[in-house]
Protein backbone atom coordinates (compact mmCIF):
# COMPACT_ATOMS: atom_id res chain seq x y z
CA UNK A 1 0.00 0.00 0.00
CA UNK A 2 2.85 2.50 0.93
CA UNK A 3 4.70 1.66 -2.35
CA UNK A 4 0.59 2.58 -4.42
CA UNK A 5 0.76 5.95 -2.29
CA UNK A 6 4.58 6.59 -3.32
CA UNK A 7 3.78 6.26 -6.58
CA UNK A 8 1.18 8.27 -7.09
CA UNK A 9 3.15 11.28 -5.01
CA UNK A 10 5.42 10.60 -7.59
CA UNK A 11 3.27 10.65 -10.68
CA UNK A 12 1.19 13.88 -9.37
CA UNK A 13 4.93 15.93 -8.73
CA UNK A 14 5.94 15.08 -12.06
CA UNK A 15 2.90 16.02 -13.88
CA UNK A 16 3.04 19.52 -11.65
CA UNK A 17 6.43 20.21 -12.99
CA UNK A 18 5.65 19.66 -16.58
CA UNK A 19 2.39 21.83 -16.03
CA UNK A 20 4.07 24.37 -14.65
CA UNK A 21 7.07 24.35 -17.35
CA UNK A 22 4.57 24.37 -19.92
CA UNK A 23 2.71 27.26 -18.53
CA UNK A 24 5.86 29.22 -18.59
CA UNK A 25 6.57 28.04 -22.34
CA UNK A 26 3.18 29.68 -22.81
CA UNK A 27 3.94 33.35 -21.12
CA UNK A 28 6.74 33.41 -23.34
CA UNK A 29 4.76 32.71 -26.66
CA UNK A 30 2.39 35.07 -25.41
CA UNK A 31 5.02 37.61 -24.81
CA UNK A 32 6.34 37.24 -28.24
CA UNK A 33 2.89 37.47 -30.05
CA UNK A 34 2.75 40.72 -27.81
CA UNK A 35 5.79 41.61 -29.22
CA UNK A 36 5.09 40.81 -33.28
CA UNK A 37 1.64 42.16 -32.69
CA UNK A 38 2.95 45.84 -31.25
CA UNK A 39 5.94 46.13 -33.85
CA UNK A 40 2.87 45.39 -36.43
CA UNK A 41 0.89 48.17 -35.56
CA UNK A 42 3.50 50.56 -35.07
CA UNK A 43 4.69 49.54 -38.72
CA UNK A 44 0.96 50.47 -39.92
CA UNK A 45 0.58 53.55 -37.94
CA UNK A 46 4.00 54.78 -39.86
CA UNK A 47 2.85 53.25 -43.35
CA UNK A 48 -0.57 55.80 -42.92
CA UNK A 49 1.65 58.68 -41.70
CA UNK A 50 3.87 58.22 -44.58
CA UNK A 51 0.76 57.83 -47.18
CA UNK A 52 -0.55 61.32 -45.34
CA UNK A 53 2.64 63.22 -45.30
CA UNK A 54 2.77 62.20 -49.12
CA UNK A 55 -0.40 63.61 -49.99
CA UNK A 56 -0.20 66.74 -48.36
CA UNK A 57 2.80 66.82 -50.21
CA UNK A 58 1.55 66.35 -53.43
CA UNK A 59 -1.52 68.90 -52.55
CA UNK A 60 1.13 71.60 -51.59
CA UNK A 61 2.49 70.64 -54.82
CA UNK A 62 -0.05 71.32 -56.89
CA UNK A 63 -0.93 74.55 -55.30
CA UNK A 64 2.41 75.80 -55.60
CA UNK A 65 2.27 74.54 -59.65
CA UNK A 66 -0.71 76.71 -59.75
CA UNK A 67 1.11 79.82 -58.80
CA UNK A 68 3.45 81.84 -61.50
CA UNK A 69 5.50 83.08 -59.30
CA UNK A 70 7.76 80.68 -56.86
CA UNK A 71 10.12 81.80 -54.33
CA UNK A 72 13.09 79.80 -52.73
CA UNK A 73 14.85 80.60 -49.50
CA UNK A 74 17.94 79.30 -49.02
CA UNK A 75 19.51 79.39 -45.56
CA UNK A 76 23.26 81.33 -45.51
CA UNK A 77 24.64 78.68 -42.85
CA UNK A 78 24.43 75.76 -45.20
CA UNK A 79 25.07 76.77 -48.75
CA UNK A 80 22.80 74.34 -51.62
CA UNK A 81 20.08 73.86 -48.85
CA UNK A 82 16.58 74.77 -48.82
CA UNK A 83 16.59 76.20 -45.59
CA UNK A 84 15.00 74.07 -42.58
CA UNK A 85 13.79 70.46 -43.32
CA UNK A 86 10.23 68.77 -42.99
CA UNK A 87 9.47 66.93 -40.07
CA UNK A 88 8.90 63.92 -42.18
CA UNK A 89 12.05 64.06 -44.11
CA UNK A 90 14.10 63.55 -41.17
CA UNK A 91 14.87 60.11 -40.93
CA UNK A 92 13.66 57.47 -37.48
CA UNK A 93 14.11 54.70 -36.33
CA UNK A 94 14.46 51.44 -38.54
CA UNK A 95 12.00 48.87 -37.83
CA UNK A 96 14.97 46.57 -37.24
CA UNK A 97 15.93 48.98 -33.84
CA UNK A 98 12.77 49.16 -33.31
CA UNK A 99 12.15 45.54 -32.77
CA UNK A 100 15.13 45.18 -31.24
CA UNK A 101 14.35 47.61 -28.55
CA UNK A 102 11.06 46.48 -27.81
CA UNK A 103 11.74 42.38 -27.88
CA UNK A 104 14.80 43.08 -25.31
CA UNK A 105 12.35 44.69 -22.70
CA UNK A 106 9.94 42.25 -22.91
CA UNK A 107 12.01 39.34 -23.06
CA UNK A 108 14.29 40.87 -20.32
CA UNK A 109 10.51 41.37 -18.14
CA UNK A 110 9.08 38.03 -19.38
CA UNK A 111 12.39 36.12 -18.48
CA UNK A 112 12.55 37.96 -15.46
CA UNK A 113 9.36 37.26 -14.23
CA UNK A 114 9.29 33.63 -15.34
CA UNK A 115 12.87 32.48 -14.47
CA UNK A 116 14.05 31.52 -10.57
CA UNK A 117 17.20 33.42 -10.71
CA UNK A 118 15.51 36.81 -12.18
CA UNK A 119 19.14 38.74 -13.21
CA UNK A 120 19.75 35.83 -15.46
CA UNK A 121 16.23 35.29 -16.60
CA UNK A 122 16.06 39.07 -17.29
CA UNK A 123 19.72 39.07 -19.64
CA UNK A 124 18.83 35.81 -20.98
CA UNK A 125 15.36 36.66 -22.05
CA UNK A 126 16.56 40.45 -22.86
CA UNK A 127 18.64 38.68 -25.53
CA UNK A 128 16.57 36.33 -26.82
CA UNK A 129 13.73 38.95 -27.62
CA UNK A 130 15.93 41.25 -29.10
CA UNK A 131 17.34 39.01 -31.29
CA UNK A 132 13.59 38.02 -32.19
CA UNK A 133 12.54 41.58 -32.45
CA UNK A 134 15.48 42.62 -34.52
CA UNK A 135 14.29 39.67 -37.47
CA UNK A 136 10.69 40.48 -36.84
CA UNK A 137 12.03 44.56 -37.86
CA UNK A 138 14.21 43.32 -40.61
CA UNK A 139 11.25 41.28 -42.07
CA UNK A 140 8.76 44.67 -42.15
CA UNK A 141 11.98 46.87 -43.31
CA UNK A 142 12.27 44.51 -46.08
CA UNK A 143 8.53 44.16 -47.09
CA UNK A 144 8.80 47.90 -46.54
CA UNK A 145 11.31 48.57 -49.30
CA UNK A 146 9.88 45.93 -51.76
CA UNK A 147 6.50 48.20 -51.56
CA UNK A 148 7.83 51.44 -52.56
């Protein structure tokens, strides 16, 4: 009878330890659809800026094409340029940093908060997702230049 009870103890603990190892496999592929899903809309939100800044561009365009008369100010500080830039000609971040950034602080917080010894959960997760978020930027940059 003691060796039935034993066994079962035995059964039950191992069957906690794989639940609770596959619950922490799940965080972390939760984490990382957190992670493709943000960079995804921040890569849309700058796809509709860009498509807005372009046709105000194009209007401004036209209405300047309209005019016979067209003035250019150059600045005396910087010879051959026209004066101050537009805010959307300045150039960001790439998708690639981007990523990178934000799949090292949720890896570093998801390995943190799923790993015992949380300083080397935090630097081994930190890695991992930037790594991850660094191909998932490089993928969009990439789609990104194929579409213009």
């Amino acid at each position: 009878m003691k060796k039935v009870f034993a066994a079962i103890a035995i059964t039950s603990f191992m069957a906690a330890c794989s639940n609770s190892a596959s619950e922490k496999e799940a965080a972390i592929q939760q984490a990382k659809q957190y992670t493709i899903d943000s960079m995804k809309a921040v890569a849309a939100e700058k796809e509709a800026e860009a498509k807005i800044a372009a046709e105000q561009r194009r209007a401004a365009a036209a209405r300047n094409s309209s005019s016979s008369r067209t003035t250019v100010y150059r600045s005396y500080s910087e010879p051959g340029s026209s004066g101050s830039r537009d805010a959307h000609d300045r150039p960001g971040w790439s998708n690639k940093a981007k990523g990178a950034v934000i799949g090292g602080v949720v890896g570093a917080a998801t390995g943190a908060a799923v790993s015992e010894k949380k300083g080397k959960g935090a630097i081994i997760g930190g890695v991992v997702g930037a790594a991850g978020g660094y191909g998932v930027g490089a993928i969009l940059d990439n789609k990104k230049k194929k579409n213009q």
